[in-house]
N, C-alpha and C. Protein backbone atom coordinates (compact mmCIF):
# COMPACT_ATOMS: atom_id res chain seq x y z
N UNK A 1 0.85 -1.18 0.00
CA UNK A 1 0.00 0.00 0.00
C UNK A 1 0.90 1.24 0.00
N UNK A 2 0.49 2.24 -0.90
CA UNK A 2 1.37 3.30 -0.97
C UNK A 2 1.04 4.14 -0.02
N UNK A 3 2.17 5.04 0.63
CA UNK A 3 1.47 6.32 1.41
C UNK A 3 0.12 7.13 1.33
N UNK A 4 0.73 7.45 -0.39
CA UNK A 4 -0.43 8.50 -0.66
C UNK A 4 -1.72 7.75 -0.56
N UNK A 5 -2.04 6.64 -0.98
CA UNK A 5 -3.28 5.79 -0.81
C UNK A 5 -4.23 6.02 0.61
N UNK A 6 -3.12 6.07 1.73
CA UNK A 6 -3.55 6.17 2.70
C UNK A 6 -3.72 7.90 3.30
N UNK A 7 -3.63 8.82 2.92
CA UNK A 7 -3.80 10.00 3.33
C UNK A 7 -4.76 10.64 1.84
N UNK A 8 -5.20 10.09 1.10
CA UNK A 8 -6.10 10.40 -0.12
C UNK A 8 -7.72 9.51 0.59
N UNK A 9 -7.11 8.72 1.64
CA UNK A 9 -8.46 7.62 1.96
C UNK A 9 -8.92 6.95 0.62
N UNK A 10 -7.95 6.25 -0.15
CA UNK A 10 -8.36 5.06 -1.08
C UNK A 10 -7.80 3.58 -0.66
N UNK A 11 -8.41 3.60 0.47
CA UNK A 11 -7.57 2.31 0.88
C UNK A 11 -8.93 1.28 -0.03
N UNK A 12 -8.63 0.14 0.10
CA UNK A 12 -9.59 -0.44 -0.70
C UNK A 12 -9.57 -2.14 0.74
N UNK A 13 -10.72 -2.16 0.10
CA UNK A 13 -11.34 -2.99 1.11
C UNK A 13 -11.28 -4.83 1.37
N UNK A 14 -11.99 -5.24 1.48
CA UNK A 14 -11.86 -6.52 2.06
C UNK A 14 -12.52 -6.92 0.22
N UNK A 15 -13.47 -6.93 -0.22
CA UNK A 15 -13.92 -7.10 -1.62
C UNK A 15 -12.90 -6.72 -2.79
N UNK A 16 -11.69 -5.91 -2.55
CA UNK A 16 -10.93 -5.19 -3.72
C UNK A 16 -11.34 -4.30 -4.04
N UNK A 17 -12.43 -3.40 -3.50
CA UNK A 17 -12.63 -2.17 -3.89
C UNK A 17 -12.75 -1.11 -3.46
N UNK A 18 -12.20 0.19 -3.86
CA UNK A 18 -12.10 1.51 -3.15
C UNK A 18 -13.54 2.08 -2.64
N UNK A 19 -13.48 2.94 -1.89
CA UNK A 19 -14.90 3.46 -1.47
C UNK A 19 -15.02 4.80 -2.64
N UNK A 20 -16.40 5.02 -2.48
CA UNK A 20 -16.33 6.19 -3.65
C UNK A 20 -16.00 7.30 -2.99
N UNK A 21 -16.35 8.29 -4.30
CA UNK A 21 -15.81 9.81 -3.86
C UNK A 21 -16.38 10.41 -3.06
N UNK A 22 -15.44 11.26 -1.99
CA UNK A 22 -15.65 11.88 -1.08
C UNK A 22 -16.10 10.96 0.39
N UNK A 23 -15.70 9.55 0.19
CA UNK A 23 -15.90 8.33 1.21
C UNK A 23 -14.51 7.80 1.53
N UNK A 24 -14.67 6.96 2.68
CA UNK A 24 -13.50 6.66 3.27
C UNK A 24 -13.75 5.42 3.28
N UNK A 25 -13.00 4.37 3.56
CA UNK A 25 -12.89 2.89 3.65
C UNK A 25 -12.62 2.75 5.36
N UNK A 26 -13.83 2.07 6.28
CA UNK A 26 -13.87 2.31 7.63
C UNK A 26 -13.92 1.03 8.00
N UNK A 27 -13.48 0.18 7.47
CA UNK A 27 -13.43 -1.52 8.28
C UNK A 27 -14.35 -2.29 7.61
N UNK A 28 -14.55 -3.13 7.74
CA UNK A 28 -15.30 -4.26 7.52
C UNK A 28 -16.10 -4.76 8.38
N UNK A 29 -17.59 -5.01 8.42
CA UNK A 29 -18.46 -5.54 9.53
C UNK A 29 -19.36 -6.91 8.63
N UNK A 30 -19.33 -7.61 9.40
CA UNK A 30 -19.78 -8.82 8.77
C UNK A 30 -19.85 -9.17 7.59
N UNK A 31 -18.24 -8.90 7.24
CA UNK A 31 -18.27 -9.52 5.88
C UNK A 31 -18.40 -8.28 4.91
N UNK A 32 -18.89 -7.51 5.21
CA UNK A 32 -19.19 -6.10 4.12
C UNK A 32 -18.88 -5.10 4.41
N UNK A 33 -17.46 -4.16 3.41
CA UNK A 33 -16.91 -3.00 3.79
C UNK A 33 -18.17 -1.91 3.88
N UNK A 34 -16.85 -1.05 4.81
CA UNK A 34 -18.20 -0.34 5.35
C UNK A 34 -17.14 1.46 4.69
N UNK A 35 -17.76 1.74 3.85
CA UNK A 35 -17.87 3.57 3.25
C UNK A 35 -18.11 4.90 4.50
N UNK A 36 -17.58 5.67 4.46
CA UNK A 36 -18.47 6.74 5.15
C UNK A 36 -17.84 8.02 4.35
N UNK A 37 -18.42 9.19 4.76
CA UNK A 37 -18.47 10.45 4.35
C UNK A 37 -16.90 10.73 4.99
N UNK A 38 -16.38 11.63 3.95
CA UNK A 38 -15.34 12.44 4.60
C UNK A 38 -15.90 13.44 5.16
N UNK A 39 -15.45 14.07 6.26
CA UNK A 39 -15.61 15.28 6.88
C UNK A 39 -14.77 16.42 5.78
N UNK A 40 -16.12 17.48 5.55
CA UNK A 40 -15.05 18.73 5.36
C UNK A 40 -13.94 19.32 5.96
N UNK A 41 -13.06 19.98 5.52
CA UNK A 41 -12.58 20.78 6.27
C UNK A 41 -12.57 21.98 6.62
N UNK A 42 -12.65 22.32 7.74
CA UNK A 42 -12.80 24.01 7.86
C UNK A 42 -11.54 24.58 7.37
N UNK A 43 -11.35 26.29 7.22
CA UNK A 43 -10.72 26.84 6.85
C UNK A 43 -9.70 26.66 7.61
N UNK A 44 -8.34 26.59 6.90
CA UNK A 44 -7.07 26.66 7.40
C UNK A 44 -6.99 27.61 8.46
N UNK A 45 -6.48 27.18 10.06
CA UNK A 45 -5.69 27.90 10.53
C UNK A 45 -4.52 27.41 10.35
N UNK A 46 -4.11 27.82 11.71
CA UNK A 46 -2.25 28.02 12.04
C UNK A 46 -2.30 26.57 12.61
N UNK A 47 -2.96 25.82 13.28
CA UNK A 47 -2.98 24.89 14.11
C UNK A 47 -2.99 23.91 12.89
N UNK A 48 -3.78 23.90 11.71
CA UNK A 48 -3.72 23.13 10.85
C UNK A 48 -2.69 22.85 9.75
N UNK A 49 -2.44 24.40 9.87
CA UNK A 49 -0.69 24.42 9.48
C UNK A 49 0.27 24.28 9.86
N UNK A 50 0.02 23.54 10.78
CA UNK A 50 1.44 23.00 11.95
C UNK A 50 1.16 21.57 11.83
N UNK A 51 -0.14 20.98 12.03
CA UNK A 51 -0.05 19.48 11.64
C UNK A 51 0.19 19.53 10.11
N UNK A 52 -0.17 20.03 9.25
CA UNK A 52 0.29 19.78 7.78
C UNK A 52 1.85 19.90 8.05
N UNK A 53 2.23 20.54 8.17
CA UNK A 53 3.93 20.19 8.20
C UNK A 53 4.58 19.29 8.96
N UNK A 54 4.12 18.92 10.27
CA UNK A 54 4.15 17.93 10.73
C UNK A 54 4.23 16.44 10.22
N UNK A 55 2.93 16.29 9.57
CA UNK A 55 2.57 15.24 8.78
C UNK A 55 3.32 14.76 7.53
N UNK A 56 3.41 15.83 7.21
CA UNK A 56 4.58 16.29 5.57
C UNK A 56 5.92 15.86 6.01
N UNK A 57 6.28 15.94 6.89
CA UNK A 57 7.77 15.92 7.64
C UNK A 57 8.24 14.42 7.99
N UNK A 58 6.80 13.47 8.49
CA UNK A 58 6.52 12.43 8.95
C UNK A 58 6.43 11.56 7.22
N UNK A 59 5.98 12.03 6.61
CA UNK A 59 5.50 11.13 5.18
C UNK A 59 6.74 10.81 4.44
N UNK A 60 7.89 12.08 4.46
CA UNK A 60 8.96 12.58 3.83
C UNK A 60 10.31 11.90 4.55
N UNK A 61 10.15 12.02 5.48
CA UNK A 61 11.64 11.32 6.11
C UNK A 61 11.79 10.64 7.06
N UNK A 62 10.19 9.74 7.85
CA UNK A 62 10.22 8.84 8.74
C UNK A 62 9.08 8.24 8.41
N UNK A 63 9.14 7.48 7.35
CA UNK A 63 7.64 6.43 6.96
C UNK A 63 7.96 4.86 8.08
N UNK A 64 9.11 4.92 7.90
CA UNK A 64 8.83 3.79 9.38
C UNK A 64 8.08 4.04 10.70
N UNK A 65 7.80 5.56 10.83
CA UNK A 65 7.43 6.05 12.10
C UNK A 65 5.70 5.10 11.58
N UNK A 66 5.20 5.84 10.44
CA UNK A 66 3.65 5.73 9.46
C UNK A 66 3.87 4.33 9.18
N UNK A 67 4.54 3.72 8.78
CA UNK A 67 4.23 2.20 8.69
C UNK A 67 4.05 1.10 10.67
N UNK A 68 4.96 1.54 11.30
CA UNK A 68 5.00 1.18 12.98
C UNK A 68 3.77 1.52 13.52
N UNK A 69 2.92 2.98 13.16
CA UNK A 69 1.72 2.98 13.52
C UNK A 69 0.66 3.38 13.30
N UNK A 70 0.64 3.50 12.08
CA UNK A 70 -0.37 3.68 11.40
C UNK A 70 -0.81 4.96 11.08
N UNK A 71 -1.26 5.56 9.90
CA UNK A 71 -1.89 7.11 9.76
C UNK A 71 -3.06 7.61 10.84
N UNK A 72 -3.83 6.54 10.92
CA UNK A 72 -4.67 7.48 12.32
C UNK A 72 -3.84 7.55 13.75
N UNK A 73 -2.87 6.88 14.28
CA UNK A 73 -2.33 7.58 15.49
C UNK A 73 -1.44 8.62 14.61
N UNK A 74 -0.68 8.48 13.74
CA UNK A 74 0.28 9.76 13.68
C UNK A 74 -0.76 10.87 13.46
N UNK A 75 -1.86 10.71 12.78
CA UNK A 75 -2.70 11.62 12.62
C UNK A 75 -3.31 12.46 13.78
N UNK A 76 -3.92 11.64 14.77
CA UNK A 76 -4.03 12.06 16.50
C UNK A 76 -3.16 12.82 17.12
N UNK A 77 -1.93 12.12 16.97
CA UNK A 77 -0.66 12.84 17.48
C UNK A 77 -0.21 13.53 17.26
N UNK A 78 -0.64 14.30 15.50
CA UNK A 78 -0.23 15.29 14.67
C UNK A 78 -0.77 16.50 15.44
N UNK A 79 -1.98 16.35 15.45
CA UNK A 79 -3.33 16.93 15.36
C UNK A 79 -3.19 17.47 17.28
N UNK A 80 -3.15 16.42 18.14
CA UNK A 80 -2.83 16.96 19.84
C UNK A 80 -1.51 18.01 19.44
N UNK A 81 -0.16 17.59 19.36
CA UNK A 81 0.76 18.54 19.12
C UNK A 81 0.57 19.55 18.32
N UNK A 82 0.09 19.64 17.52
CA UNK A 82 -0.45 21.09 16.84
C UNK A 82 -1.39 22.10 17.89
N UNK A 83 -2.31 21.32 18.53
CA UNK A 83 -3.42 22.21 19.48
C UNK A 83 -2.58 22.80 20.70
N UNK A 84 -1.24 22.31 21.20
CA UNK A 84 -0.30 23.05 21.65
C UNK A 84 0.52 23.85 21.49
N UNK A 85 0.75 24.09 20.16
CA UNK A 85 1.52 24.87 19.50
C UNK A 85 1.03 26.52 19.54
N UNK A 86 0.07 26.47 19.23
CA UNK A 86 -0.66 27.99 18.97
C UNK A 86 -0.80 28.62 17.97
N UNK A 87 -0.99 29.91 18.24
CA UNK A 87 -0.62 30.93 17.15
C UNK A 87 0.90 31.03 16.65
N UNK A 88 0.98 30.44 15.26
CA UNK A 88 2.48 30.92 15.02
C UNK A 88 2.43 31.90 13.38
N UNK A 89 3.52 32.70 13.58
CA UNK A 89 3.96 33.47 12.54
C UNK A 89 4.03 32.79 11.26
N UNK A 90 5.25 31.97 11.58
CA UNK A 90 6.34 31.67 10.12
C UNK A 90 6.55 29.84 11.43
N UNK A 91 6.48 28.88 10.24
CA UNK A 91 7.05 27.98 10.37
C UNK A 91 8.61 27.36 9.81
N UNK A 92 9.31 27.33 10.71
CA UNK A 92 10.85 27.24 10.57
C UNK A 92 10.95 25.70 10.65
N UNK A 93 12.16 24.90 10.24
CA UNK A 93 12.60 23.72 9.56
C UNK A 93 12.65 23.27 11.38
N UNK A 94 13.61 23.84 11.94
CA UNK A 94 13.74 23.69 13.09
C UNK A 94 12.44 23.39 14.15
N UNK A 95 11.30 24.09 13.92
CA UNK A 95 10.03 23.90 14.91
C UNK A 95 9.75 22.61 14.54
N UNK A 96 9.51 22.66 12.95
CA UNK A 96 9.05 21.33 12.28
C UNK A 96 9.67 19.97 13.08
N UNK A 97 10.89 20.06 13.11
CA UNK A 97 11.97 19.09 13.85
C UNK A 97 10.99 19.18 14.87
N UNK A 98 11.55 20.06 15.62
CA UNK A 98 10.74 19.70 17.28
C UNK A 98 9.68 18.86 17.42
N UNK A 99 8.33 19.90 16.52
CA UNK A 99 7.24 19.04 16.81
C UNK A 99 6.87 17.23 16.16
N UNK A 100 7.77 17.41 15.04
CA UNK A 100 7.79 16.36 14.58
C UNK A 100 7.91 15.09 15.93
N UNK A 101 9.87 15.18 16.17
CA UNK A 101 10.09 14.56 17.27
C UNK A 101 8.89 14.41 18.61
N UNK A 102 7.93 15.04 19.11
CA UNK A 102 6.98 15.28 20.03
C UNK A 102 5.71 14.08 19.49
N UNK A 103 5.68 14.24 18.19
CA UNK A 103 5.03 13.40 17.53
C UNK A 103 5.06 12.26 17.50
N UNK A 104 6.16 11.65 17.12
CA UNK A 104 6.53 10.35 17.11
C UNK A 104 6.32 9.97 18.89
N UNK A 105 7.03 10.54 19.53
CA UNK A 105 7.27 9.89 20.80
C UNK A 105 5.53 10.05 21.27
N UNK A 106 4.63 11.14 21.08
CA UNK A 106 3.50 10.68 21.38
C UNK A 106 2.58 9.17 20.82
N UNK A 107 3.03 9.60 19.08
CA UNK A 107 2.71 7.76 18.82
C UNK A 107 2.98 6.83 19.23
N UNK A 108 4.24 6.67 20.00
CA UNK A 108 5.01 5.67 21.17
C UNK A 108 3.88 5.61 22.31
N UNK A 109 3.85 6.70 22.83
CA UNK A 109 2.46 6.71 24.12
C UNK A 109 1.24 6.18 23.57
N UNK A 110 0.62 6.58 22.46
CA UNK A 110 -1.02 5.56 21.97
C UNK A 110 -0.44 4.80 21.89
N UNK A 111 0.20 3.88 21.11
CA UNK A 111 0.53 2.36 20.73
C UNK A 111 0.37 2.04 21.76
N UNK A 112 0.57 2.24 23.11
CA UNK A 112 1.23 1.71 24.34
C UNK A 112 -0.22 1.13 24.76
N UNK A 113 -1.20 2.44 25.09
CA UNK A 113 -2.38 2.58 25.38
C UNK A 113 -3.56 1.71 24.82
């Protein structure tokens, strides 16, 4: 399974087939994949622009982190470390580092959990 597959939500299912557009592939229940709606997204803040780089950072130069645990905890973990971050200006290579690192080691804490 490729990355992008999994952050586009075309994972494809227990039958071989993708969910349609604007649907996600949510497990399988007795035998029959189960579709749901993507959520919109609201307008970009800063908080969302800190997990996008985050995530970007994570896809780009630690897919062992994304293969060890999967896109929905790094996604959680993206997403908590961003809601700490705040209001920021300018995102620097260096913050990215930081929060990145904060990231991973929080995916260490869910796995655990």
């Amino acid at each position: 399974m490729f990355i992008n597959e999994l952050f586009e939500n075309k994972i494809k299912g227990a039958d071989g087939k993708a969910c349609w557009k604007n649907y996600r592939y949510a497990g399988t229940e007795n035998g029959k994949d189960r579709c749901v709606p993507v959520k919109k997204l609201k307008e970009n803040t800063d908080n969302e622009a800190v997990q996008s780089a985050i995530l970007n950072r994570i896809m780009r130069q630690h897919l062992d982190v994304l293969r060890q645990y999967g896109p929905d905890t790094c996604m959680r973990a993206a997403e908590e470390v961003a809601s700490y971050v705040g209001d920021v200006e300018e995102i620097g290579s260096s913050d990215v580092s930081a929060w990145t690192k904060q990231t991973i080691e929080l995916c260490q804490e869910l796995s655990r959990s």
